[in-house]
Protein backbone atom coordinates (compact mmCIF):
# COMPACT_ATOMS: atom_id res chain seq x y z
CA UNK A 1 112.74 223.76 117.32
CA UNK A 2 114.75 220.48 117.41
CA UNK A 3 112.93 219.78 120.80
CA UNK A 4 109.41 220.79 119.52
CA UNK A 5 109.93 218.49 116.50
CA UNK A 6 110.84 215.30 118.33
CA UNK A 7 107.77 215.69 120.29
CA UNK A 8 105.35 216.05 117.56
CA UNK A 9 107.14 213.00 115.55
CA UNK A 10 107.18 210.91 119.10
CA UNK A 11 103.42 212.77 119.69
CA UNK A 12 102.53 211.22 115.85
CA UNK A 13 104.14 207.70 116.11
CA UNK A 14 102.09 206.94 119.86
CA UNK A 15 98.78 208.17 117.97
CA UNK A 16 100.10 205.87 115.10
CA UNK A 17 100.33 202.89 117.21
CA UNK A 18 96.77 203.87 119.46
CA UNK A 19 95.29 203.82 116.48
CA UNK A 20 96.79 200.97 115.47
CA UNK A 21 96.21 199.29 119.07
CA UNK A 22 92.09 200.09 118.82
CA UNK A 23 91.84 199.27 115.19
CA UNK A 24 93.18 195.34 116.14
CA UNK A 25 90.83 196.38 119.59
CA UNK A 26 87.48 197.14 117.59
CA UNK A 27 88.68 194.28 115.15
CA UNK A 28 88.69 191.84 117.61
CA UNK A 29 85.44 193.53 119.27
CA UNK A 30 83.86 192.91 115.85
CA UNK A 31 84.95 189.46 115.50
CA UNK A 32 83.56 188.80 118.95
CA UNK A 33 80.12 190.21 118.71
CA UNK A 34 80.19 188.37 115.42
CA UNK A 35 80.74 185.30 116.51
CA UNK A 36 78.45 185.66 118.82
CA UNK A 37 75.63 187.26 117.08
CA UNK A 38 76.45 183.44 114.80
CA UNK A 39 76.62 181.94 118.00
CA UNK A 40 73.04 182.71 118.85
CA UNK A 41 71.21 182.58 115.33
CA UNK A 42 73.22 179.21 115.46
CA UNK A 43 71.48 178.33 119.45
CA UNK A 44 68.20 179.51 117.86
CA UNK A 45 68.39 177.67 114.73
CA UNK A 46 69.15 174.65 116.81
CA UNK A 47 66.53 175.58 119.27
CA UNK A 48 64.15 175.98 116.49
CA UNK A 49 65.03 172.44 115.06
CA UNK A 50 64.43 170.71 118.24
CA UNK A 51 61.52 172.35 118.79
CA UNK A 52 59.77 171.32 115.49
CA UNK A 53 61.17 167.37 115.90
CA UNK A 54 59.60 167.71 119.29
CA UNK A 55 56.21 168.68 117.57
CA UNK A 56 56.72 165.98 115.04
CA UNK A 57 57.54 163.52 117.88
CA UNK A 58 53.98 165.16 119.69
CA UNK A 59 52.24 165.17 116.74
CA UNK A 60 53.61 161.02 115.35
CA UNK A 61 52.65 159.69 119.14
CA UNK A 62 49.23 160.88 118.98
CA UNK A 63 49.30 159.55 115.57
CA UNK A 64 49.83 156.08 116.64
CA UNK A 65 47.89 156.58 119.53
CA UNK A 66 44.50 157.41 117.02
CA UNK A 67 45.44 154.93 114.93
CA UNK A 68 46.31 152.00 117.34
CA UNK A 69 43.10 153.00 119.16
CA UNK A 70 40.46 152.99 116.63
CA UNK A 71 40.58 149.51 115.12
CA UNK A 72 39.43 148.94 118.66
CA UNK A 73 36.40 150.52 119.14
CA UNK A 74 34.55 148.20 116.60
CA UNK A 75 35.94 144.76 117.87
CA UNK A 76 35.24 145.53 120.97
CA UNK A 77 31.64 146.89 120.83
CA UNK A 78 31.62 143.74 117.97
CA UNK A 79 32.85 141.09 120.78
CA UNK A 80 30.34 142.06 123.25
CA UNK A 81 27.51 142.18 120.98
CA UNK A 82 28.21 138.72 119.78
CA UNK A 83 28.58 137.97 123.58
CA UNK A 84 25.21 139.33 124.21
CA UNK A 85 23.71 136.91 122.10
CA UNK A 86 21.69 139.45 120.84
CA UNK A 87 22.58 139.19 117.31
CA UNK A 88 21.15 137.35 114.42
CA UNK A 89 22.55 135.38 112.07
CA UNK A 90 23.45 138.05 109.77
CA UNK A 91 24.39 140.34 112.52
CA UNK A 92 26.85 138.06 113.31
CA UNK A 93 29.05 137.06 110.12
CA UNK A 94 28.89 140.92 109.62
CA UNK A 95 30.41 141.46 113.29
CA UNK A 96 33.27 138.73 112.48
CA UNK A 97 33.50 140.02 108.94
CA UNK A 98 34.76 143.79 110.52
CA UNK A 99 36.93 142.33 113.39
CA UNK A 100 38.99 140.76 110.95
CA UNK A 101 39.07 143.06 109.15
CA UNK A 102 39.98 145.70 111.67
CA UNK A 103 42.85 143.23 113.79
CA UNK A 104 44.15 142.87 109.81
CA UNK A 105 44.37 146.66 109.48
CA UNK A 106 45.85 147.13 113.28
CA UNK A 107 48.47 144.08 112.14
CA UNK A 108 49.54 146.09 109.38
CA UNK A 109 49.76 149.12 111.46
CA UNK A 110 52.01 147.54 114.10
CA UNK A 111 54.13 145.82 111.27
CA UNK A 112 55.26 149.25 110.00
CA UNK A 113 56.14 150.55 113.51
CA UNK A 114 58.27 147.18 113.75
CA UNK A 115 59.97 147.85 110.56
CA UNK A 116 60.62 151.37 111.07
CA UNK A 117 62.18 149.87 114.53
CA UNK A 118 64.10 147.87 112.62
CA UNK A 119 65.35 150.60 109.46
CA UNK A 120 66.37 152.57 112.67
CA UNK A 121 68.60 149.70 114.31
CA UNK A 122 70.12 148.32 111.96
CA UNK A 123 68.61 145.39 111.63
CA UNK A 124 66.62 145.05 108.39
CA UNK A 125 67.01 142.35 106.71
CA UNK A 126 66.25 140.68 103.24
CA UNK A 127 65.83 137.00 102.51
CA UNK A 128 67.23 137.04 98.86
CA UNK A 129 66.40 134.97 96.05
CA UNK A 130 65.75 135.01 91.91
CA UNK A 131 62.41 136.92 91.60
CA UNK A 132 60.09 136.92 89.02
CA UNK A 133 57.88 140.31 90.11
CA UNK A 134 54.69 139.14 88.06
CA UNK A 135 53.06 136.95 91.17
CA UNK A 136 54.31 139.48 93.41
CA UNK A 137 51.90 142.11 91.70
CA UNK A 138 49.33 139.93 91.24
CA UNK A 139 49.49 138.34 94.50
CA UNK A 140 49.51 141.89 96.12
CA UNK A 141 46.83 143.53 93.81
CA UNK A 142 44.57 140.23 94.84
CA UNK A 143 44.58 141.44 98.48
CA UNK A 144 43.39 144.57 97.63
CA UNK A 145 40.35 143.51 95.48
CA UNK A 146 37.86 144.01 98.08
CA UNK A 147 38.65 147.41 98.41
CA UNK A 148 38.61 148.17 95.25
CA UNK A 149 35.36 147.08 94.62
CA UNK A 150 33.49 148.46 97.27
CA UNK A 151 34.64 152.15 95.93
CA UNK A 152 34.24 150.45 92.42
CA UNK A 153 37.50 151.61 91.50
CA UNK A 154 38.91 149.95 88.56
CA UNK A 155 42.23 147.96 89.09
CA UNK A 156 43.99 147.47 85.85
CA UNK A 157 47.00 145.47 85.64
CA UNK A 158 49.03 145.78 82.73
CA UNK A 159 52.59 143.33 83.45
CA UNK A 160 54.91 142.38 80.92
CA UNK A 161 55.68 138.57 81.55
CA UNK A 162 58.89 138.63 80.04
CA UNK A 163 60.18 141.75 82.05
CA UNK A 164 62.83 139.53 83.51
CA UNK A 165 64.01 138.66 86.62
CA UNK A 166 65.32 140.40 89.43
CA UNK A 167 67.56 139.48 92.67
CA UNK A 168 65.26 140.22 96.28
CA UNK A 169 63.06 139.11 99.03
CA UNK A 170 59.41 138.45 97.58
CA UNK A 171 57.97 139.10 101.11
CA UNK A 172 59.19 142.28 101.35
CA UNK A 173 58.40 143.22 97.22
CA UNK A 174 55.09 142.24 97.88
CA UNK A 175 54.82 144.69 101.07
CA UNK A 176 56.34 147.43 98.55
CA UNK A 177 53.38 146.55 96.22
CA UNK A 178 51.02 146.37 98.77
CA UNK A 179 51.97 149.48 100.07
CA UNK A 180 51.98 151.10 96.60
CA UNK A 181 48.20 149.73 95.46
CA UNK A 182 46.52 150.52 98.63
CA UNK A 183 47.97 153.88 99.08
CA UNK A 184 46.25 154.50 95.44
CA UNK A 185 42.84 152.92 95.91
CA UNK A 186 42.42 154.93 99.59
CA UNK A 187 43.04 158.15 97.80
CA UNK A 188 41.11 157.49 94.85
CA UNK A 189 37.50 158.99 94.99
CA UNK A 190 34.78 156.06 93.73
CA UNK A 191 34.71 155.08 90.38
CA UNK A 192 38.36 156.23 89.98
CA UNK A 193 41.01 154.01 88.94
CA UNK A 194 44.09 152.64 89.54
CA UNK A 195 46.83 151.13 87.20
CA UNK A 196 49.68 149.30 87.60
CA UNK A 197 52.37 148.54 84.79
CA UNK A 198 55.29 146.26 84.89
CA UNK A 199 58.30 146.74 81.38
CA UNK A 200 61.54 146.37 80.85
CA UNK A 201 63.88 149.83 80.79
CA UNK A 202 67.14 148.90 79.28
CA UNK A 203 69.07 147.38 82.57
CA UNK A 204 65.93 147.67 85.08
CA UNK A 205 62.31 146.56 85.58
CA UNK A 206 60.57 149.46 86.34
CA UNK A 207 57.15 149.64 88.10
CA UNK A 208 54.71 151.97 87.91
CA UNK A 209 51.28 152.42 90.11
CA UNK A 210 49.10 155.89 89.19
CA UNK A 211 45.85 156.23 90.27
CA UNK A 212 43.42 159.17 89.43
CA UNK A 213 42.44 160.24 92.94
CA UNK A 214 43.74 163.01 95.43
CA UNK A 215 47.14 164.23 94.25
CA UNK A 216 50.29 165.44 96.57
CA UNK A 217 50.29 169.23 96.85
CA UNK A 218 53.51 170.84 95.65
CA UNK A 219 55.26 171.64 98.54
CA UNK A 220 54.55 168.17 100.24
CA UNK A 221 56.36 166.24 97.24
CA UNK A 222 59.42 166.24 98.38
CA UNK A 223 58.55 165.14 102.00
CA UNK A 224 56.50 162.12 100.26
CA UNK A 225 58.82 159.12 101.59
CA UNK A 226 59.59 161.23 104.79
CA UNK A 227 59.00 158.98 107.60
CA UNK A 228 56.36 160.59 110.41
CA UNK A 229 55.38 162.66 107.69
CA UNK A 230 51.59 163.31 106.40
CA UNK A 231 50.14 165.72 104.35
CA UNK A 232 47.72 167.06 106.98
CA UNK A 233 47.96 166.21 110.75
CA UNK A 234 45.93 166.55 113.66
CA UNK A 235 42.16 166.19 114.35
CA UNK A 236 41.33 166.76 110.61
CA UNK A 237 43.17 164.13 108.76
CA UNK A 238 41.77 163.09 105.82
CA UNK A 239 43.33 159.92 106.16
CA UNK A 240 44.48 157.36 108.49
CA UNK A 241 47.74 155.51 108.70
CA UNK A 242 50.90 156.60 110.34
CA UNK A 243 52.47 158.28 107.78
CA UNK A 244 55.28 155.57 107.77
CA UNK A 245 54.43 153.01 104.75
CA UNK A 246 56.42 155.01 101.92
CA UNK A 247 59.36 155.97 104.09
CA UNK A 248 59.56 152.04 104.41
CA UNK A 249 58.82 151.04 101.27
CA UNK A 250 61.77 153.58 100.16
CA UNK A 251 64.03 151.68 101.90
CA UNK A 252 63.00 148.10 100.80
CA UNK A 253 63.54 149.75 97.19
CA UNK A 254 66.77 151.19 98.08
CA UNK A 255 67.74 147.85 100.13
CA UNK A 256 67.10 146.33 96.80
CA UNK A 257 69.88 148.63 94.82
CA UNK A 258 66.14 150.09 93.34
CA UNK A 259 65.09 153.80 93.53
CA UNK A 260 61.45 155.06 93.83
CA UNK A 261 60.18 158.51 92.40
CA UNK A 262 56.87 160.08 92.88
CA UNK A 263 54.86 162.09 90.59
CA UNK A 264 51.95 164.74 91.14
CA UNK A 265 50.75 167.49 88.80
CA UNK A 266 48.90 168.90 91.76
CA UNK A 267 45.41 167.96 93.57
CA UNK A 268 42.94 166.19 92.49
CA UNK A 269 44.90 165.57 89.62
CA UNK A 270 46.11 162.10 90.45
CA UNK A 271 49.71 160.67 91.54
CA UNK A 272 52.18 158.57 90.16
CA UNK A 273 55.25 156.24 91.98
CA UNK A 274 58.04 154.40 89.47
CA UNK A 275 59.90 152.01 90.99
CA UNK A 276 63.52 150.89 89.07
CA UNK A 277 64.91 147.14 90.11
CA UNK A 278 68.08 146.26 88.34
CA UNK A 279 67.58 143.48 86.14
CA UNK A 280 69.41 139.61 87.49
CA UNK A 281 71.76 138.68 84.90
CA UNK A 282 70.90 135.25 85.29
CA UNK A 283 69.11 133.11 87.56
CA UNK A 284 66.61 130.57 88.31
CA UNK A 285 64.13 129.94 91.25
CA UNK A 286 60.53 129.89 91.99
CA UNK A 287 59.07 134.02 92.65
CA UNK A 288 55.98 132.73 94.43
CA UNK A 289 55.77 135.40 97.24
CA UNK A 290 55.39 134.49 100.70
CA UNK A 291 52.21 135.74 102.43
CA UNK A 292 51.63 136.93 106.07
CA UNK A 293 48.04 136.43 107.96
CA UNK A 294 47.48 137.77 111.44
CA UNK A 295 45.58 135.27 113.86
CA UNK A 296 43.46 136.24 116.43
CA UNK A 297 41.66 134.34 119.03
CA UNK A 298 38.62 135.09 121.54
CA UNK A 299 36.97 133.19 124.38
CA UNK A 300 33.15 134.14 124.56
CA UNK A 301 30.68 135.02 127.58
CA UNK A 302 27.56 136.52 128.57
CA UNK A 303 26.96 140.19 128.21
CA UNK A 304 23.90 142.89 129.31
CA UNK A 305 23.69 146.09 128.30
CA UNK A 306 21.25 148.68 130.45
CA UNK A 307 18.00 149.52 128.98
CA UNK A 308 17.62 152.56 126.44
CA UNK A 309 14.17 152.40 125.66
CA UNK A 310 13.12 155.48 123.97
CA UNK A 311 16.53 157.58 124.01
CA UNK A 312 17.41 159.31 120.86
CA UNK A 313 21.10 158.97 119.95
CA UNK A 314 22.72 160.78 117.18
CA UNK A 315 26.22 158.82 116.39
CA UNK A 316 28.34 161.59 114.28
CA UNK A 317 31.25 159.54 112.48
CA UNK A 318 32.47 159.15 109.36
CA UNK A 319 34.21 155.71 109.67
CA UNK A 320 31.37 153.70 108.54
CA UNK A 321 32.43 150.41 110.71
CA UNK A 322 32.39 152.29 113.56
CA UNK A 323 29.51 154.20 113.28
CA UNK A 324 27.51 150.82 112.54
CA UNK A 325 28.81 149.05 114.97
CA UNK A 326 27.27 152.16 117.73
CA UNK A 327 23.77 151.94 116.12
CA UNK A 328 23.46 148.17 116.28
CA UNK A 329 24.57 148.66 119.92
CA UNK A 330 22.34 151.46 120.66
CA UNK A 331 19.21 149.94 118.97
CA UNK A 332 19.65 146.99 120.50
CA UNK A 333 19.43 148.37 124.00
CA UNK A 334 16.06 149.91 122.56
CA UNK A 335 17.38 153.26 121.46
CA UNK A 336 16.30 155.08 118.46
CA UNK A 337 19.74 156.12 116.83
CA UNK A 338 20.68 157.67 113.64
CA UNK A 339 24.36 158.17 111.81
CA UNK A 340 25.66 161.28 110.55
CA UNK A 341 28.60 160.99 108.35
CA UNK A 342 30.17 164.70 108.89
CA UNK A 343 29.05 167.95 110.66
CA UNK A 344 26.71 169.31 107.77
CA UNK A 345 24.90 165.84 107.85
CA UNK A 346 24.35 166.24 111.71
CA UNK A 347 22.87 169.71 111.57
CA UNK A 348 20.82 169.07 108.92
CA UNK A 349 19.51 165.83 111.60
CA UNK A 350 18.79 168.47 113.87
CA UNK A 351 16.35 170.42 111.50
CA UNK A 352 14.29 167.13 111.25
CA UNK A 353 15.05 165.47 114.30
CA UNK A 354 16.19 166.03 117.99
CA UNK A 355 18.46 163.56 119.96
CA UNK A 356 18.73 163.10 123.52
CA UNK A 357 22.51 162.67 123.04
CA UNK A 358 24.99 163.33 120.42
CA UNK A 359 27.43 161.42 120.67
CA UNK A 360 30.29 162.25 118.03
CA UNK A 361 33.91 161.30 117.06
CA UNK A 362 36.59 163.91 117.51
CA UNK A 363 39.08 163.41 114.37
CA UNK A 364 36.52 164.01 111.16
CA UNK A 365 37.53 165.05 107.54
CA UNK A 366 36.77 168.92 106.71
CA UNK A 367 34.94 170.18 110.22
CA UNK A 368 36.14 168.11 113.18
CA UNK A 369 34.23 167.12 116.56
CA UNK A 370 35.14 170.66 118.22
CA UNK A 371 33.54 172.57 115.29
CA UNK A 372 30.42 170.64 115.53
CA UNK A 373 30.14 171.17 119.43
CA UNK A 374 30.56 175.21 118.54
CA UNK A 375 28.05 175.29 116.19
CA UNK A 376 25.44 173.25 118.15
CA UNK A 377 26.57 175.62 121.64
CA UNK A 378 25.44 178.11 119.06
CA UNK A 379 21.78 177.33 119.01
CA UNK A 380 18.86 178.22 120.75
CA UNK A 381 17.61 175.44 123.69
CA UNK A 382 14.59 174.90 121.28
CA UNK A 383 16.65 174.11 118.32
CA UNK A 384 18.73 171.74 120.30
CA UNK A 385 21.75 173.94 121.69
CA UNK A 386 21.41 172.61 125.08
CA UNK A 387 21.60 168.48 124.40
CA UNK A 388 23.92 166.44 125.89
CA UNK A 389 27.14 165.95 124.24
CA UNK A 390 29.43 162.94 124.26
CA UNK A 391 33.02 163.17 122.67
CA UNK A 392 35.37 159.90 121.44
CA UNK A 393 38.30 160.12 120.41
CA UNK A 394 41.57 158.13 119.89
CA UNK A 395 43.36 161.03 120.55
CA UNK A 396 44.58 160.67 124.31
CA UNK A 397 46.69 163.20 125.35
CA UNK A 398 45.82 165.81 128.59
CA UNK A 399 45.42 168.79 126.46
CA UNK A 400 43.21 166.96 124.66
CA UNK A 401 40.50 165.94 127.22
CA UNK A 402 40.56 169.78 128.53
CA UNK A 403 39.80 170.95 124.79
CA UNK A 404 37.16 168.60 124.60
CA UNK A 405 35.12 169.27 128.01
CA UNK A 406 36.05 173.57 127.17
CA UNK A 407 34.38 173.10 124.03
CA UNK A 408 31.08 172.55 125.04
CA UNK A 409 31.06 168.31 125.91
CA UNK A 410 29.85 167.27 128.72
CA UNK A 411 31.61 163.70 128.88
CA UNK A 412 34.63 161.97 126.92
CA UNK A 413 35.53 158.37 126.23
CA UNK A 414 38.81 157.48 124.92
CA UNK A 415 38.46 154.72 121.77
CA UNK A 416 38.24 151.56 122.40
CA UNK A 417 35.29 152.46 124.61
CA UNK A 418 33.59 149.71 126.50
CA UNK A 419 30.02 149.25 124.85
CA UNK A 420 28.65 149.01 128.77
CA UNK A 421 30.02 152.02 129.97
CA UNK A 422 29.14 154.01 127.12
CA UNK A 423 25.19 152.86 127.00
CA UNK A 424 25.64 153.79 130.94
CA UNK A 425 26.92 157.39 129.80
CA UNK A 426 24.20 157.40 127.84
CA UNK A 427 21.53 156.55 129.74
CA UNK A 428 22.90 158.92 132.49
CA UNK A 429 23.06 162.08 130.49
CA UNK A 430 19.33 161.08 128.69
CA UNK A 431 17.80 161.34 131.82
CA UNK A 432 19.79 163.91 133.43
CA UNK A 433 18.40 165.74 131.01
CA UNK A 434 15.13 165.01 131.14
CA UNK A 435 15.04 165.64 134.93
CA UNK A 436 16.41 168.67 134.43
CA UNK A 437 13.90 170.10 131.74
CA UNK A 438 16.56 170.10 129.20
CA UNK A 439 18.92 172.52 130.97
CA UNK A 440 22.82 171.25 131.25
CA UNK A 441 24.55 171.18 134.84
């Protein structure tokens, strides 16, 4: 009995410890699968990350590409019309008129990719001074007068004189401002309007521009100062830029010891930014703000364009410059060309009229160039489904050329397009055409 009992204690002290030995066994099992079940949604997570700032990346290049790109296409088919000596008086300030206007907008443009460089380095820097911020806005709201007048947006200034003064760089204020006013007449339907109030608040000098256009959806808010960040990317942007002005204008505030907020009740129901400066105890100094002006230059020669005589040409593009700039080229090669501002405007065209060539931009508000090659592909050869198709775009990637010939073009050029090559294009495909009794190779 003795015996029998010693076993069973000795047989229930080894199950005690075995069970003791896979409990820490299966504990450590589960700890290990654990950590590596965290391991992995920790890999994908990170995976998933760098896959989206990869997109971004993607997506910002061919931003900058676009909108490098399309200031182009004007000056240049601008330069060699003036070249041609084909122009008339008229015709000719109005060529000048939009290539300074266009290297102004591409100066801008390269100025924020220099000053994001900068944010990014390190190596932003202020020139500080006493500022009074009244010349600043004034000065800044001045350069955007023209704009505001051809939507007929009304600009209302409303500045307190005795807001006080305030310790920063009055170049770089003035950039905030311009930033701030332009931003709010471009989204601002015509007839809208834009205000802009300086006051005293307590210790600060606080700024506020609201306009009466577009509106920031909800969920995009809080991305508002992001840099590389837009509200809609892609071919179908409503609006161009880089997405990179309020990121830097953020940190010019913040640079300044200021904060910036932004305000939306939702779309089409306007937007407002406050800017807070901290007030200068005391100071003295002149605020005039200092004001930059890009220069260009150009060396003039002879130019001939081929013959068009009789070639219809329907221009779909909704930048007005541009698409001006292609029927004074066009029509003065002897074309007959019309402008359609969107898709629905270019298939209604085709009810009343039928081109030889369309030739349309890729990147267009609400239907984009791909949709309008579908829904011509779509028609019978009577009703035009079988014209020749031209695509440009600023977009320059691969993947985007073999989108553009697989959805139904028959030729792309990448903006700036040389005014001679593309009247050749056109020419080509016009009679190509016509040789072939209206049936596409």
């Amino acid at each position: 009995m003795a015996i029998t009992i010693t076993t069973v204690m000795l047989l229930v002290l080894l199950c005690l410890l075995l069970i003791r030995a896979l409990g820490r066994s299966y504990r450590r099992q589960t700890t290990a699968r654990s950590l590596a079940e965290d391991g992995q949604s920790a890999a994908k997570a990170n995976l998933s990350q760098a896959e989206a700032a990869g997109h971004l990346k993607d997506e910002f290049l061919a931003t900058v590409s676009h909108e490098l790109r399309n200031p182009l296409a004007p000056i240049l088919t601008w330069t060699q019309l003036l070249r041609s000596g084909t122009l008339d008086k008229a015709k000719s300030r109005r060529a000048l008129e939009v290539i300074e206007r266009n290297v102004t907008s591409q100066a801008h443009l390269i100025d924020d990719l220099v000053d994001v460089s900068r944010v990014v380095s390190g190596k932003f820097r202020l020139d500080v001074r006493p500022i009074d911020l009244v010349p600043v806005i004034k000065a800044a709201a001045d350069s955007q007068a023209p704009a505001s007048d051809a939507k007929q947006i009304r600009l209302q200034l409303v500045l307190d004189e005795r807001a006080g003064l305030i310790s920063g760089d009055s170049e770089r204020l003035q950039q905030v401002m311009w930033n701030l006013i332009s931003n709010a007449i471009k989204f601002t339907p015509k007839k809208g309007s834009v205000q802009v109030v300086l006051q005293r608040s307590e210790s600060h000098v606080e700024i506020s521009v609201s306009d009466s256009g577009a509106g920031i959806e909800a969920e995009f808010l809080p991305h508002v100062f992001e840099p590389f960040r837009q509200g809609t990317g892609g071919s179908m942007r409503r609006h161009s830029g880089l997405g990179l002005g309020l990121s830097i204008v953020r940190h010019i505030v913040e640079t300044h010891g200021g904060e910036i907020t932004a305000h939306s009740d939702g779309i089409g129901l306007g937007s407002k930014f406050t800017v807070k400066f901290p007030l200068l105890a005391t100071a003295g100094g002149d605020g005039e703000p200092v004001r930059r002006h890009p220069i260009a230059g150009d060396t003039p020669g002879d130019v001939h364009f081929k013959r068009l005589d009789g070639i219809r040409v329907l221009i779909v593009e909704d930048e007005p410059t541009a698409s001006e700039a292609l029927q004074v080229l066009f029509s003065s090669c002897g074309a007959e060309a019309k402008v359609a501002g969107s898709v629905p405007e270019a298939l209604a065209t085709f009810e009343v009229w039928r081109p030889d060539v369309v030739l349309s931009d890729i990147a267009m508000p609400g239907e984009d160039g791909y949709s309008l090659i579908r829904k011509i592909r779509l028609r019978s050869p009577e009703r035009g489904g079988v014209v020749p198709a031209v695509a440009l775009t600023a977009y320059a990637k691969i993947e985007d050329r073999v989108t553009i010939l697989a959805a139904g073009f028959q030729m792309y050029l990448s903006k700036p397009a040389d005014p001679n090559e593309l009247v050749a294009v056109v020419g080509s495909l016009a009679n190509g055409r016509r040789l072939g009794d209206g049936v596409l190779s």
